[in-house]
N, C-alpha and C. Protein backbone atom coordinates (compact mmCIF):
# COMPACT_ATOMS: atom_id res chain seq x y z
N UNK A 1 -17.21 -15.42 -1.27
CA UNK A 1 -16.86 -14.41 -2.23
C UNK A 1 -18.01 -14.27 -3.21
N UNK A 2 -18.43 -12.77 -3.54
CA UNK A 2 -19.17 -13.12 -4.18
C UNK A 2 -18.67 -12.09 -5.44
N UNK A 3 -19.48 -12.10 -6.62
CA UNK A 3 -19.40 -11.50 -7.40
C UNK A 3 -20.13 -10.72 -8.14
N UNK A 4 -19.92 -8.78 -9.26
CA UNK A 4 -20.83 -8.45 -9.48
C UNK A 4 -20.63 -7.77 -10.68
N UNK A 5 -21.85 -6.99 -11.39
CA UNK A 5 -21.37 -6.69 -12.75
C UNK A 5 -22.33 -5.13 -12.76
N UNK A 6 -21.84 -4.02 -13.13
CA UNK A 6 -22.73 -3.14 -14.05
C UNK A 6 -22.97 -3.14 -15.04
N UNK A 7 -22.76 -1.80 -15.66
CA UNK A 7 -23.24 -1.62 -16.85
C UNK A 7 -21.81 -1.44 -18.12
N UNK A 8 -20.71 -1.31 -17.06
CA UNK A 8 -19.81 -1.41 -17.60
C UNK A 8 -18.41 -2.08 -16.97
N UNK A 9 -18.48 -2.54 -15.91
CA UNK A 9 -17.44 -3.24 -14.55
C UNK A 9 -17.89 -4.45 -14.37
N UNK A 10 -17.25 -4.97 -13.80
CA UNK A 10 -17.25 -6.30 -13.15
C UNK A 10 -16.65 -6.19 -11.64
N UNK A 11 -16.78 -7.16 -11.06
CA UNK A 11 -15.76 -7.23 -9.97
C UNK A 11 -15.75 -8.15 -8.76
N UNK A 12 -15.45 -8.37 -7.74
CA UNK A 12 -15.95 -9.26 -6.60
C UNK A 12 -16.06 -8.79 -5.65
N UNK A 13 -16.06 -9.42 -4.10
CA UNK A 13 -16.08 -8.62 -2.95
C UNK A 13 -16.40 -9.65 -1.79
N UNK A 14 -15.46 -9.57 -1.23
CA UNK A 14 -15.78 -10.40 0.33
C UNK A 14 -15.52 -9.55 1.46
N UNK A 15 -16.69 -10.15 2.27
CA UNK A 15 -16.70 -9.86 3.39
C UNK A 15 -17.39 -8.25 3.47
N UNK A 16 -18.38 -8.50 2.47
CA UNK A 16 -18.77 -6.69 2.72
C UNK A 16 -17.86 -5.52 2.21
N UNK A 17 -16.75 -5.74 1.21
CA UNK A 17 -15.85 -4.70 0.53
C UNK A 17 -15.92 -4.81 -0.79
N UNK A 18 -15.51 -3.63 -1.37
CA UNK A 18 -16.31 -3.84 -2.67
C UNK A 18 -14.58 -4.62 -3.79
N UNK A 19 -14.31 -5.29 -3.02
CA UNK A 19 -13.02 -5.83 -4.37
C UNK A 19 -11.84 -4.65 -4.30
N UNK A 20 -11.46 -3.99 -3.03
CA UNK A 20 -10.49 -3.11 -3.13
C UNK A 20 -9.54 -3.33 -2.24
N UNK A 21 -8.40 -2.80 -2.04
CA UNK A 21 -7.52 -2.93 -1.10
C UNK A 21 -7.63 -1.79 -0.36
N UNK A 22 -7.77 -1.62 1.07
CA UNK A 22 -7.81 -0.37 1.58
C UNK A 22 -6.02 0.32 1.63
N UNK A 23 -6.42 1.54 1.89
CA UNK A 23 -5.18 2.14 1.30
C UNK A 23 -3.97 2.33 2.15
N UNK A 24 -4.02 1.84 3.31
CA UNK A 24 -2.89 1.33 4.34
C UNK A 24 -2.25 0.27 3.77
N UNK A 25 -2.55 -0.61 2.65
CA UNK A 25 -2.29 -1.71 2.66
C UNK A 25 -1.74 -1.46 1.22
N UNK A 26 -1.76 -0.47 0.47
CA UNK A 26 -1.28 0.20 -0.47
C UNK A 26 0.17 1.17 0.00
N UNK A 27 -0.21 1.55 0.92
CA UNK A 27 0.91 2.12 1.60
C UNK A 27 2.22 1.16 2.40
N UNK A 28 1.48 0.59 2.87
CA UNK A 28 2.62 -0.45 3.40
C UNK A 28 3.42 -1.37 2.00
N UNK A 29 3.09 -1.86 0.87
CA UNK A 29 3.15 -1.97 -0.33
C UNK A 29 4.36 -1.47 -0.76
N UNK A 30 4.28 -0.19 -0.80
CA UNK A 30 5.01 0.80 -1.59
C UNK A 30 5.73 0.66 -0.68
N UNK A 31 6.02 0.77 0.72
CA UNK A 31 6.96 1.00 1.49
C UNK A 31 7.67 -0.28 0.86
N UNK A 32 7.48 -1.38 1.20
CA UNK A 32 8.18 -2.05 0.90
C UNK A 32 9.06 -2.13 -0.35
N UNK A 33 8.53 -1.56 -1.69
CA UNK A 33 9.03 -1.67 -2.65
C UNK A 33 10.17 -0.98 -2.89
N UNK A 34 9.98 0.57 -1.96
CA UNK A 34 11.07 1.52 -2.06
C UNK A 34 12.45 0.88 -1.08
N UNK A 35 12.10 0.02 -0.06
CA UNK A 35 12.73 -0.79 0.34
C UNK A 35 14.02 -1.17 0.19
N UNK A 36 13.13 -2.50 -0.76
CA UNK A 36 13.67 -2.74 -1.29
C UNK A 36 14.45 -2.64 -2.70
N UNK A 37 14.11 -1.18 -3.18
CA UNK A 37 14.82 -0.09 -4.22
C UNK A 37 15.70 0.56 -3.53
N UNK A 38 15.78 0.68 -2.32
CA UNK A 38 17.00 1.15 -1.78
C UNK A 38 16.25 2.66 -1.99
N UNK A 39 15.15 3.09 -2.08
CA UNK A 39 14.51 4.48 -2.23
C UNK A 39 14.13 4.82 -0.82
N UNK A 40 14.47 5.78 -0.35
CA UNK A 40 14.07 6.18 1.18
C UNK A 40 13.26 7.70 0.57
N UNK A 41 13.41 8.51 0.02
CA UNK A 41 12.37 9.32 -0.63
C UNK A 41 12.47 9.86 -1.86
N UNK A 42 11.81 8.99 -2.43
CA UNK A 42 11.98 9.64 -4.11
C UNK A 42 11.32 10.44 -4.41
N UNK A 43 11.37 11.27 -5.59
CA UNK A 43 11.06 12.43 -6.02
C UNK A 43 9.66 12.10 -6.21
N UNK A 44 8.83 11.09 -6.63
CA UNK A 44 7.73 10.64 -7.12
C UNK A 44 6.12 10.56 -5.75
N UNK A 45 7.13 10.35 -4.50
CA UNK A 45 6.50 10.21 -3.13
C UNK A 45 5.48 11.63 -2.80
N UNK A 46 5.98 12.96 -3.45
CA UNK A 46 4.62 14.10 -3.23
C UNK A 46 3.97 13.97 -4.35
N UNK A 47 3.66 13.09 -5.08
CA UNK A 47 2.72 13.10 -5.84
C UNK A 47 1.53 12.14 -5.30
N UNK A 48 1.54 11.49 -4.13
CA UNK A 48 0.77 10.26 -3.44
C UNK A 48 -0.33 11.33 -2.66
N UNK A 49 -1.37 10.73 -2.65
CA UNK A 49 -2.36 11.57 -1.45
C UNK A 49 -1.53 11.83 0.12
N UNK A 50 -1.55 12.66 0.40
CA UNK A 50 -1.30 13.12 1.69
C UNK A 50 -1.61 11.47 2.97
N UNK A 51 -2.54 10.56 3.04
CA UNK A 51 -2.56 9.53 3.93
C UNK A 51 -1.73 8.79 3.57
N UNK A 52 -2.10 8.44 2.27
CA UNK A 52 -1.15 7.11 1.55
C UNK A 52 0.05 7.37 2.13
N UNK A 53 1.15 8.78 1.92
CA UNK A 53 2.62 9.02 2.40
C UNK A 53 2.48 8.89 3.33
N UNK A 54 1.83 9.34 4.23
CA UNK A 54 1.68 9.41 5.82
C UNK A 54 2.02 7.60 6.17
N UNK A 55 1.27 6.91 5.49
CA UNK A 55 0.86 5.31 5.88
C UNK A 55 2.77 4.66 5.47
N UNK A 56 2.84 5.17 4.27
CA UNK A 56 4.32 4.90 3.77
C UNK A 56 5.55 4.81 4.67
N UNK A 57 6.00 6.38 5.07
CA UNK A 57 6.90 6.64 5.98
C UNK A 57 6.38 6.14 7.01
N UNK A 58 5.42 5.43 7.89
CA UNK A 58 5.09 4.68 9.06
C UNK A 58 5.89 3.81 8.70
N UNK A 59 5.29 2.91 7.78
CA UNK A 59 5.82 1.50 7.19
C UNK A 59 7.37 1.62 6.69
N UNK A 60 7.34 2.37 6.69
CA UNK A 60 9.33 2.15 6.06
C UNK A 60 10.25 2.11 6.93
N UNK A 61 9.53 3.26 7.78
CA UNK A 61 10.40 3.18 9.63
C UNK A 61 10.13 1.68 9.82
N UNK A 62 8.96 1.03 9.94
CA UNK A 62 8.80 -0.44 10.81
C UNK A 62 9.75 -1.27 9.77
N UNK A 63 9.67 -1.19 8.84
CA UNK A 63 10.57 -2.29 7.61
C UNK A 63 12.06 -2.07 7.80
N UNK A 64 12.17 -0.78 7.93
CA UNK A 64 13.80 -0.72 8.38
C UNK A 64 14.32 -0.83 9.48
N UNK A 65 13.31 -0.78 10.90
CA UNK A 65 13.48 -1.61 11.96
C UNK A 65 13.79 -2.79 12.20
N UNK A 66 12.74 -3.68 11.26
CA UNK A 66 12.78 -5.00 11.51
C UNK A 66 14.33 -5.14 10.72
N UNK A 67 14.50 -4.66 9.65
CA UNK A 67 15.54 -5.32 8.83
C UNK A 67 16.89 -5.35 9.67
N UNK A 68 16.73 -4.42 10.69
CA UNK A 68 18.05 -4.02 11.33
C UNK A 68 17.90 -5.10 12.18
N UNK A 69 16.74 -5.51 12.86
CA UNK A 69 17.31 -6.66 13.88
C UNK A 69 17.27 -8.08 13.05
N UNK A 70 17.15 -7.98 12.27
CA UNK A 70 17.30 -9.36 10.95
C UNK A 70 18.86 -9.19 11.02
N UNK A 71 19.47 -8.79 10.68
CA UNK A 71 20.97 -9.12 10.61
C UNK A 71 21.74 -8.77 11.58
């Protein structure tokens, strides 16, 4: 891991990324949260970039899959 600074930031970065989460992984995230909010589409969801939702509703279908063969 290493670490770095401008002129006004800081930050780290492994493996060649600059310290971010790519945004599938932001999406899968949220899926989960609405989840488990019992939110299947809230009013707040067209305000997300067009991929991010796209990545979301993937992930909510697979989360509510799995949950169904969980019980």
């Amino acid at each position: 891991m290493e670490t770095w600074s401008g002129n006004s930031h800081t930050g780290w970065k492994v493996g060649g990324t600059s310290g971010y989460l790519h945004y599938k992984i932001y999406g899968f995230l949220i899926a989960y949260w609405m989840l488990n909010r019992n939110e299947t589409n809230p009013a707040w969801l067209k305000y997300l970039d067009s991929e991010i939702v796209g990545v979301v509703k993937k992930s909510l279908k697979y989360l509510e899959e799995k949950k169904k063969h969980q019980t």
